[in-house]
Each structure stands twice: as structure tokens, then as C-alpha cells.
N, C-alpha and C. Protein backbone atom coordinates (compact mmCIF):
# COMPACT_ATOMS: atom_id res chain seq x y z
N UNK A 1 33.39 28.24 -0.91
CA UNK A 1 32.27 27.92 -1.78
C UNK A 1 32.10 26.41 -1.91
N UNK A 2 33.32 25.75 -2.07
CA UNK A 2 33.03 24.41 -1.96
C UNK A 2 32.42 23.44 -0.84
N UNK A 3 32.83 24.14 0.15
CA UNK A 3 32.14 23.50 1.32
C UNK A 3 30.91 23.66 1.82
N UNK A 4 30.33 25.16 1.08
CA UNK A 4 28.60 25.41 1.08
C UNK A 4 28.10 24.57 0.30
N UNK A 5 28.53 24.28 -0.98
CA UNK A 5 27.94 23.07 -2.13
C UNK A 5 28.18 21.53 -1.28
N UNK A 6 29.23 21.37 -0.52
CA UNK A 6 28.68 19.97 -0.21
C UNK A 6 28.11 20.26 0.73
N UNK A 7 28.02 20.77 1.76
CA UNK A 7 26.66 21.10 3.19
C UNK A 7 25.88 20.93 2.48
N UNK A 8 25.51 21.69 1.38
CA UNK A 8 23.90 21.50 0.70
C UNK A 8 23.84 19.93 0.23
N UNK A 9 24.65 19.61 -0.62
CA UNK A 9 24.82 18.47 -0.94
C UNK A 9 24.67 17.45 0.16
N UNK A 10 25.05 17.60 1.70
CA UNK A 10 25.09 16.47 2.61
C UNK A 10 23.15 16.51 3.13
N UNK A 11 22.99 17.44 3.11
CA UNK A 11 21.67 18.10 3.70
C UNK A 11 20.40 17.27 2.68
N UNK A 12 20.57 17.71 1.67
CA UNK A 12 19.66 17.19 0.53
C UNK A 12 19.94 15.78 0.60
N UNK A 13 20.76 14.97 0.49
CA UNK A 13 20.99 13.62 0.83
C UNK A 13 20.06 13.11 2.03
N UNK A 14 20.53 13.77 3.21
CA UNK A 14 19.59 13.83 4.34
C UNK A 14 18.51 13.92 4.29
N UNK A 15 17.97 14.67 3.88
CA UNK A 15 16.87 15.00 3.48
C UNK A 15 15.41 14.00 3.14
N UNK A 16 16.13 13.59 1.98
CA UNK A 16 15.80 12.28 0.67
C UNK A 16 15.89 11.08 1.66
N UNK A 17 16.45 11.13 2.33
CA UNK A 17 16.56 9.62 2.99
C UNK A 17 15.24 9.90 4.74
N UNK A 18 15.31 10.86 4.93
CA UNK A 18 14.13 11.09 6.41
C UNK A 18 12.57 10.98 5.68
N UNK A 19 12.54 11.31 4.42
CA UNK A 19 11.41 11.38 4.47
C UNK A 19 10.67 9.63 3.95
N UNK A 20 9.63 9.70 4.31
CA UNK A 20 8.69 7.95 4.89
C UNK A 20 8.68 7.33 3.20
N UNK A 21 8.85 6.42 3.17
CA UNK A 21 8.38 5.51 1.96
C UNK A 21 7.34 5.63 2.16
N UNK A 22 6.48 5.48 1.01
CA UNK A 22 4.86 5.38 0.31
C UNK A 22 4.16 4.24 0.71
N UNK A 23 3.41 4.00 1.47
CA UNK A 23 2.36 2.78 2.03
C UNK A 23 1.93 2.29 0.47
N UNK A 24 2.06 1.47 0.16
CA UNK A 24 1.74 0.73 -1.31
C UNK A 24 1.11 -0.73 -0.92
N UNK A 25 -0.18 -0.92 0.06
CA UNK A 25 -0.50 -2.11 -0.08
C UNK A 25 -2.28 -2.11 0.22
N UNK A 26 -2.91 -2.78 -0.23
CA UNK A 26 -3.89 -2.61 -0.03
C UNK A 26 -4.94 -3.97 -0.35
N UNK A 27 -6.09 -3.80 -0.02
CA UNK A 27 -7.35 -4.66 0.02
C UNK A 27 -8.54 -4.72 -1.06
N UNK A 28 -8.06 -5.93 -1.87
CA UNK A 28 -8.86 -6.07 -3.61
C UNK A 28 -9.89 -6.77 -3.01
N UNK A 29 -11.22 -6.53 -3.57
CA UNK A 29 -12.26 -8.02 -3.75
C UNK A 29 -12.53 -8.10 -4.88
N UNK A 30 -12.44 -9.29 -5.26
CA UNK A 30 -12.83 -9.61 -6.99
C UNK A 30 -13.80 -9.34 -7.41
N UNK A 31 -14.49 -10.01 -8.27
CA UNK A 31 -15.54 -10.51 -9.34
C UNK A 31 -16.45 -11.26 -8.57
N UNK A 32 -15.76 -12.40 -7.57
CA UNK A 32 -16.79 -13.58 -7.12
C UNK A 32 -16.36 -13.17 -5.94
N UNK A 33 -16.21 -12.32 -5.12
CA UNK A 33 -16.59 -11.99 -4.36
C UNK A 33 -15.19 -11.88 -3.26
N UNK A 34 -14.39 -12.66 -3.39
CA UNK A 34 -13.28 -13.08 -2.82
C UNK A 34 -12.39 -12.02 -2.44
N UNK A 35 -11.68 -12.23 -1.35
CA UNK A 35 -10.71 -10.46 -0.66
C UNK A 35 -9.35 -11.10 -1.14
N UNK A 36 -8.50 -10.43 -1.25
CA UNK A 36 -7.05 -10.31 -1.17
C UNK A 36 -6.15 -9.43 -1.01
N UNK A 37 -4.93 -9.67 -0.19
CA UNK A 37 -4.20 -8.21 -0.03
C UNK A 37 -3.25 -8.31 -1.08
N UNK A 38 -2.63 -6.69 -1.60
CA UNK A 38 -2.43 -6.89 -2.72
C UNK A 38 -1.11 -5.82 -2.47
N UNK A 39 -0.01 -6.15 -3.25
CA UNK A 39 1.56 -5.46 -2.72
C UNK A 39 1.49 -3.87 -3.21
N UNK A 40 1.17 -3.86 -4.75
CA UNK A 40 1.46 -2.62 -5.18
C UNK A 40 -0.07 -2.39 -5.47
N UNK A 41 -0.54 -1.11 -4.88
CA UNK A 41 -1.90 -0.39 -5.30
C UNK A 41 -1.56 -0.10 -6.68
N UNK A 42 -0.43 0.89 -6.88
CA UNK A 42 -0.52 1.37 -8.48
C UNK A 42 -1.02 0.00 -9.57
N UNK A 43 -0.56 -0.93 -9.32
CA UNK A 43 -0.82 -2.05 -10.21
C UNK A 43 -1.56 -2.97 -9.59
N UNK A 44 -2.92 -2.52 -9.85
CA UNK A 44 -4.19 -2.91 -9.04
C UNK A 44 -4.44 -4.82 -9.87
N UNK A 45 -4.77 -5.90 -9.79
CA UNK A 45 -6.04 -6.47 -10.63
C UNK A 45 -6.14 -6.10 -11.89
N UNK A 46 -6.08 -6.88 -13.06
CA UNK A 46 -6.49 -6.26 -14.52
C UNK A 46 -7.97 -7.26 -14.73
N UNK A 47 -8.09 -8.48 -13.80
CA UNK A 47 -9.59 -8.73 -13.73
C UNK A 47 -10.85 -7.60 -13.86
N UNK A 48 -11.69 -7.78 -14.73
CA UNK A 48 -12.68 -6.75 -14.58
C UNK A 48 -13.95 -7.03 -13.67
N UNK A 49 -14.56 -5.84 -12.95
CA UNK A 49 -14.96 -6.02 -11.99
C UNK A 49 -14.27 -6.41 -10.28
N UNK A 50 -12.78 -6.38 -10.03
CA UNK A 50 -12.50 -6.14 -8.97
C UNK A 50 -12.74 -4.86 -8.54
N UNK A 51 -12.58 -4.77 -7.06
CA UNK A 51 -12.94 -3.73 -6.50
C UNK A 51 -11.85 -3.43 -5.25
N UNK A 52 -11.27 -1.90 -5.44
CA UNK A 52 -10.31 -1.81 -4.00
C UNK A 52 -10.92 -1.52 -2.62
N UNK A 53 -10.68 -2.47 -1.42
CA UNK A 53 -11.71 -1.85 -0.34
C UNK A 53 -10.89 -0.97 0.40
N UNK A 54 -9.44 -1.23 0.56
CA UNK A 54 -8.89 -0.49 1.02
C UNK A 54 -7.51 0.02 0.49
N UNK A 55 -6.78 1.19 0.10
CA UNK A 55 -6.10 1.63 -0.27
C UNK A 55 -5.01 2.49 0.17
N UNK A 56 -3.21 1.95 -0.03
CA UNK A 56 -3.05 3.36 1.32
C UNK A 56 -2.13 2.76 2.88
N UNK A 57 -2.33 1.10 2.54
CA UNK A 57 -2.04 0.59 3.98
C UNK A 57 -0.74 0.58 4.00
N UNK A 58 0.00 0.79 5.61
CA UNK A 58 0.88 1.24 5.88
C UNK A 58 2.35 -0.20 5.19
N UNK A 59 1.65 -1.29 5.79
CA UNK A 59 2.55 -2.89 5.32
C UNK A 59 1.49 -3.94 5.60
N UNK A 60 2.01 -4.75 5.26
CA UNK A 60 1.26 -6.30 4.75
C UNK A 60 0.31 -6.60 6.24
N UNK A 61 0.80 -6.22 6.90
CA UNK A 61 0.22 -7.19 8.19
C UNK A 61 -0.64 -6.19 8.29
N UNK A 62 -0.84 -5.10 7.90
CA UNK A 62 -2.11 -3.61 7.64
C UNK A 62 -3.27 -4.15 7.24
N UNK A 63 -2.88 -5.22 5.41
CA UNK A 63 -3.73 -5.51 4.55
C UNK A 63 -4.13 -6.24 5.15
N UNK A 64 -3.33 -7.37 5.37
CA UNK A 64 -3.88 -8.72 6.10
C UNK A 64 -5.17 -8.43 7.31
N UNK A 65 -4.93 -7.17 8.79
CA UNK A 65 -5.82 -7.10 9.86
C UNK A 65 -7.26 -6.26 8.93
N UNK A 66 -6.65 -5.63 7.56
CA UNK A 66 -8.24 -4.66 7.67
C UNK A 66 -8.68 -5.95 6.46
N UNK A 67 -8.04 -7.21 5.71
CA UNK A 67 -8.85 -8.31 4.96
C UNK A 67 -9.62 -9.53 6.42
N UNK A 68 -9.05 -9.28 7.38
CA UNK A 68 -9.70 -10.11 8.19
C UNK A 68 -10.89 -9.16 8.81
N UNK A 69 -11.16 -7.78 9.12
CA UNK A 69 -12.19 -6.95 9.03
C UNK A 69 -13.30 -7.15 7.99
N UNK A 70 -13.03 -7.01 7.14
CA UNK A 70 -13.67 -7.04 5.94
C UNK A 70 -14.40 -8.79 5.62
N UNK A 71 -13.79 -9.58 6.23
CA UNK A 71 -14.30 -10.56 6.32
C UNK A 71 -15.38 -10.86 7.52
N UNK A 72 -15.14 -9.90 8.93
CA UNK A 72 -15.67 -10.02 9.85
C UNK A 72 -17.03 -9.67 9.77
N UNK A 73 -17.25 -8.43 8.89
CA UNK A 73 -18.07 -7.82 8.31
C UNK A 73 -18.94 -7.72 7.02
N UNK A 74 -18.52 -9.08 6.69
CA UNK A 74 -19.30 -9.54 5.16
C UNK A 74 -19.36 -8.53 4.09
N UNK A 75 -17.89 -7.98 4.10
CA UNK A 75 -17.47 -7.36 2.77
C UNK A 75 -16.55 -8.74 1.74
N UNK A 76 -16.75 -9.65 2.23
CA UNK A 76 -15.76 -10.11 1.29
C UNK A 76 -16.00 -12.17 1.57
N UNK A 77 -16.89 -13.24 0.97
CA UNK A 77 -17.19 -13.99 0.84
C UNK A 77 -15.57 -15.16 1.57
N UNK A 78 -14.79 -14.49 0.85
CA UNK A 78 -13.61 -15.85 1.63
C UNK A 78 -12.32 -15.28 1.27
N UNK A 79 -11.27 -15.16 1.91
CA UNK A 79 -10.08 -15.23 1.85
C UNK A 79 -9.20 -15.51 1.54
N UNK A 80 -8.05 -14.72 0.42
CA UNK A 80 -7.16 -15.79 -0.49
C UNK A 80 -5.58 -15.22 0.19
């Protein structure tokens, strides 16, 4: 019995550790118009009137290629 409780125990460990961390970075534009990539989505901007363009990105260099999009494309006046 003890050795079924730690198998489960080694398994569930396993487990917890294969599955992907949460993409937490994403693409704000302010008030005046301005883009920025931003670390944690949950804790967006408390400026009012920002806006998220993109949400969800995998890591920084994600935010960074879809804030240089967004600039390519005149979603977003200038780059911070």
C-alpha cells in the first residue's frame, strides 16, 4: 500500500510539473495613444482608458514582434 501512495504521489508530482506555464504577457495602448508590452495581463494598466490589443502572448519577445505589428499598422502612435 505504501508504495501505490508514493507511485501516485511520484506521478502527480510529474504531472504538475509537464504541464505549460500560463502565457501572461501582452500588448496595452493607452489613453494617448501609445503601445506597450506589458508582463502580467491579470494586472492590466489602472490608467483609464487603456486598451489591451493583445492578450495571451506566449513571452516578451511575443509582445515586443505583435507591438512592432501594431505599430506597422497604425494601431498604436509610438512605442514605449
Amino acid at each position: 500500500m505504501k508504495r501505490l501512495v508514493f507511485a501516485v504521489g511520484v506521478m502527480a508530482l510529474g504531472a504538475a510539473a509537464l504541464t505549460p506555464a500560463r502565457a501572461d504577457f501582452a500588448v496595452i495602448r493607452f489613453k494617448d495613444g501609445h503601445c506597450q508590452a506589458w508582463m502580467d495581463s491579470k494586472m492590466g494598466p489602472w490608467s483609464p482608458g487603456s486598451k489591451y490589443l493583445a492578450v495571451g502572448l506566449k513571452n516578451w519577445d511575443a509582445a515586443q514582434m505583435r507591438g512592432k505589428w501594431a505599430m506597422k499598422h497604425h494601431r498604436c502612435k509610438g512605442w514605449w
